[in-house]
C-alpha atoms as a PDB file:
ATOM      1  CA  UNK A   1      87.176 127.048 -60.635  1.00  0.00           C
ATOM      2  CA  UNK A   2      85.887 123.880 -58.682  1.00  0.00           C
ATOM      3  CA  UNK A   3      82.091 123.364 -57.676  1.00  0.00           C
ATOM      4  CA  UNK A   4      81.556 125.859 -55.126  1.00  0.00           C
ATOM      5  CA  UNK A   5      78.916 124.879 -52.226  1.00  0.00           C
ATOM      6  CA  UNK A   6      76.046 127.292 -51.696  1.00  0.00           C
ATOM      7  CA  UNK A   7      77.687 127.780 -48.339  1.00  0.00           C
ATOM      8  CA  UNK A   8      81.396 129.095 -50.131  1.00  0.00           C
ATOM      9  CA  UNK A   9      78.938 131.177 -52.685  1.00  0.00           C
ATOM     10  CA  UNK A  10      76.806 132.966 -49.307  1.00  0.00           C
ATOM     11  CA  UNK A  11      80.670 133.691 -47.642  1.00  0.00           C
ATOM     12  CA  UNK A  12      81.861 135.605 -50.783  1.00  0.00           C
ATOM     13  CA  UNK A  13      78.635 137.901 -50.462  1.00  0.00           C
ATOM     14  CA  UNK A  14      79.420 138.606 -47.137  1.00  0.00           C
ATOM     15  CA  UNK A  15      80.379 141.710 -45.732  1.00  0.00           C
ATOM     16  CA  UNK A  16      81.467 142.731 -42.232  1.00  0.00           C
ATOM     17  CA  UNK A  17      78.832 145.452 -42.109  1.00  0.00           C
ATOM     18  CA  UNK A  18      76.278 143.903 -39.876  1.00  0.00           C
ATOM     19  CA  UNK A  19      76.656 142.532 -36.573  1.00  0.00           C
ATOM     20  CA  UNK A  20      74.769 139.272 -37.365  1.00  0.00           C
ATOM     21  CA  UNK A  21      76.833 138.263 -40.326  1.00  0.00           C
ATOM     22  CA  UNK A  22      79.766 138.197 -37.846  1.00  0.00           C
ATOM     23  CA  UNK A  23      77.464 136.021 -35.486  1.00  0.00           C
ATOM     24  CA  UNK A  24      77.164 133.623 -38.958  1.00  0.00           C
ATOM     25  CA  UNK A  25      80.736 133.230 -39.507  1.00  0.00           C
ATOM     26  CA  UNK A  26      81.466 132.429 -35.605  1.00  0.00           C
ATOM     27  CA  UNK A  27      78.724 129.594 -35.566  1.00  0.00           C
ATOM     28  CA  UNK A  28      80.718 128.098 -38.979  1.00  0.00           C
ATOM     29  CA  UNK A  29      84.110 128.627 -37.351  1.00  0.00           C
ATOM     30  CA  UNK A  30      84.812 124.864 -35.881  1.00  0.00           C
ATOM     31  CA  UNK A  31      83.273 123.368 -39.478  1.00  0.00           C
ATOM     32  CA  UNK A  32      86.035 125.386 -41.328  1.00  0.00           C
ATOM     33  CA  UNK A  33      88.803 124.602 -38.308  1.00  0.00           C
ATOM     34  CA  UNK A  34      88.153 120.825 -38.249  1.00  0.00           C
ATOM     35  CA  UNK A  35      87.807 120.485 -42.030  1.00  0.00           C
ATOM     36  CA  UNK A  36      91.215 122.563 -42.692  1.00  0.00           C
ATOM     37  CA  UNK A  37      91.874 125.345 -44.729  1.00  0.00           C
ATOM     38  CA  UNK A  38      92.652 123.619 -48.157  1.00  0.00           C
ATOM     39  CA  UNK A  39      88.966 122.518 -48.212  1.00  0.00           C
ATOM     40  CA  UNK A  40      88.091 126.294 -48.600  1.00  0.00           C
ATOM     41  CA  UNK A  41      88.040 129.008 -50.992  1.00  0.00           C
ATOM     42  CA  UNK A  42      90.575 131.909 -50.953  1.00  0.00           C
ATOM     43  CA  UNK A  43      87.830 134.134 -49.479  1.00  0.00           C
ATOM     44  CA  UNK A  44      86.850 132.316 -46.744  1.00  0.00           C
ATOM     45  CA  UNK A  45      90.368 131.934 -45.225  1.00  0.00           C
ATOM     46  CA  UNK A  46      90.611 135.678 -45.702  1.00  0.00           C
ATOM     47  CA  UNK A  47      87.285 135.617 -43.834  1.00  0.00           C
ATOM     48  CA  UNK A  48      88.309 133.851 -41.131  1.00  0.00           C
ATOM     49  CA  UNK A  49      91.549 135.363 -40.629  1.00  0.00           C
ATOM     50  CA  UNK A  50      90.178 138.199 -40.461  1.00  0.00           C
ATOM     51  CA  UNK A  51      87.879 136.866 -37.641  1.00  0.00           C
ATOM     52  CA  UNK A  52      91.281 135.253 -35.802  1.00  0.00           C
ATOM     53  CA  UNK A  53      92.706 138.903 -35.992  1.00  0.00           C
ATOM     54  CA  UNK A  54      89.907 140.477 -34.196  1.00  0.00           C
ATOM     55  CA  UNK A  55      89.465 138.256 -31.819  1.00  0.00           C
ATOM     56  CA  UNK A  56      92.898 138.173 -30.820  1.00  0.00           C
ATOM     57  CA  UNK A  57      92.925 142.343 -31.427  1.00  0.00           C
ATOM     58  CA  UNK A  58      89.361 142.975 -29.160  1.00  0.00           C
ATOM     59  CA  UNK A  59      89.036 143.127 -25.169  1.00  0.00           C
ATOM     60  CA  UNK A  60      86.538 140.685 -24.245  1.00  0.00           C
ATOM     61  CA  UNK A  61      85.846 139.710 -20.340  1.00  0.00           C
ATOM     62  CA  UNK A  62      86.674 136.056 -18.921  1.00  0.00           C
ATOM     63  CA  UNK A  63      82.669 135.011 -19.232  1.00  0.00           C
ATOM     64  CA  UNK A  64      82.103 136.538 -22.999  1.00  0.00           C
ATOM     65  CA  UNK A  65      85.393 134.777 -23.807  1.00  0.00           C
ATOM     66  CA  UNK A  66      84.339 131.150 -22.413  1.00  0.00           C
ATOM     67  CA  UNK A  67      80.945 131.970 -24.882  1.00  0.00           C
ATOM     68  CA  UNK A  68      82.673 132.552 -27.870  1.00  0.00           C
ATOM     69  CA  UNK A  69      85.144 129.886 -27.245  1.00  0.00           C
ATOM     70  CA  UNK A  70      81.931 127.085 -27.120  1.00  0.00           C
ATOM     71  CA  UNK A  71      79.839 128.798 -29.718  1.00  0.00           C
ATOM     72  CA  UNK A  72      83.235 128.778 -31.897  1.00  0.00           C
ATOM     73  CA  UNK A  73      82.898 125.230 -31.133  1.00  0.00           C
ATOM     74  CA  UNK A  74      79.435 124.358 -32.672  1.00  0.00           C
ATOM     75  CA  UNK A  75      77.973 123.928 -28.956  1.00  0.00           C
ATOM     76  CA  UNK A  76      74.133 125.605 -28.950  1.00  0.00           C
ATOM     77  CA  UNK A  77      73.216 128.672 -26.662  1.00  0.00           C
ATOM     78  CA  UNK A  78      70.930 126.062 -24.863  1.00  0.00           C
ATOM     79  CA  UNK A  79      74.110 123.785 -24.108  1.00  0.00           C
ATOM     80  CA  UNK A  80      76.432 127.147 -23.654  1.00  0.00           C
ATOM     81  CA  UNK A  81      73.214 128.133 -20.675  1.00  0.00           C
ATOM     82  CA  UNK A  82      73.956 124.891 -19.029  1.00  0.00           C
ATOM     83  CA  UNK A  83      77.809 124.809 -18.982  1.00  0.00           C
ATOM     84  CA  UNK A  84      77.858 128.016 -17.608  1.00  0.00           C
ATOM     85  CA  UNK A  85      75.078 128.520 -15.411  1.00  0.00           C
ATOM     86  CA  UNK A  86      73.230 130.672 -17.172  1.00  0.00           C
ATOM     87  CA  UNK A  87      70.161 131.720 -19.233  1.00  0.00           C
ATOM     88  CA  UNK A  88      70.380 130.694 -23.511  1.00  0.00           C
ATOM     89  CA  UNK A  89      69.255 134.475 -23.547  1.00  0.00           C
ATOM     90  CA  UNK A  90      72.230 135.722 -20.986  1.00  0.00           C
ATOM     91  CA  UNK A  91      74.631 133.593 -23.505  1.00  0.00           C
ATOM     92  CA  UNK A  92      73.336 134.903 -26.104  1.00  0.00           C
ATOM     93  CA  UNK A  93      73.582 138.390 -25.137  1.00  0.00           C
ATOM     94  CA  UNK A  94      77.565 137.606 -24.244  1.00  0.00           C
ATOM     95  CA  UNK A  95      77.882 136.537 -28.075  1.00  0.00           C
ATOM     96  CA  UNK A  96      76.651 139.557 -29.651  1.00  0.00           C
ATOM     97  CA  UNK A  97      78.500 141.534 -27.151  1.00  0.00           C
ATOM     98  CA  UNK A  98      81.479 139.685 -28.691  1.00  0.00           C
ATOM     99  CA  UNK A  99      80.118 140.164 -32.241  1.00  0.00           C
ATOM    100  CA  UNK A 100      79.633 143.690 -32.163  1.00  0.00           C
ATOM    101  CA  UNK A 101      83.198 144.371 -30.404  1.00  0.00           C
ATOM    102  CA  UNK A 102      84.505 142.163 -33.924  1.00  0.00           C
ATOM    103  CA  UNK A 103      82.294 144.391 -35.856  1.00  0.00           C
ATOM    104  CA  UNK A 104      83.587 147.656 -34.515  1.00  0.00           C
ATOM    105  CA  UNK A 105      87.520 146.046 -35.282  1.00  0.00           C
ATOM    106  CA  UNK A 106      86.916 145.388 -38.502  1.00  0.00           C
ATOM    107  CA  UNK A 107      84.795 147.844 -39.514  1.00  0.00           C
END
């Protein structure tokens, strides 16, 4: 098996049994989009397909959705705040919204 970065190593220890290891996976998601799959071990594509799958399986309002969309991105809460008009603590509060809905669909 290849070198495997401390990074690939903390994904196969993950579990979808707490809200903020969700949160961790969504703030990786543009790294692993923009570097493509093949750069990846088997696990984390599961991972992430499994993230794809709830997202696209979960109800999520217009505002929580434009969140996720620039925190999937790599774009701060501070940044998020501006963009939208609102507080880093009101974007923040839209995320976890999101990540617990992910949590409850995969779990």
């Amino acid at each position: 098996m290849p070198n495997q970065s401390a990074k690939e190593q903390m994904y196969k220890s993950i579990s979808y049994d707490k809200v903020e290891a969700i949160q961790g996976l969504l703030h990786y998601y543009h790294e692993f989009k923009s570097k493509g799959q093949e750069n990846f071990i088997e696990e984390v594509v599961c991972i992430y397909a499994d993230i794809d799958n709830a997202l696209s399986g979960i109800k999520i309002t217009k505002r929580q959705n434009e969140a996720i969309k620039y925190y999937m991105e790599g774009w701060t809460t501070e940044e998020i705040g501006e963009k939208m008009f609102v507080s880093h603590q009101a974007v923040r509060k839209l995320i976890m919204k999101v990540c617990y809905e992910i949590y409850i669909y995969l779990n």
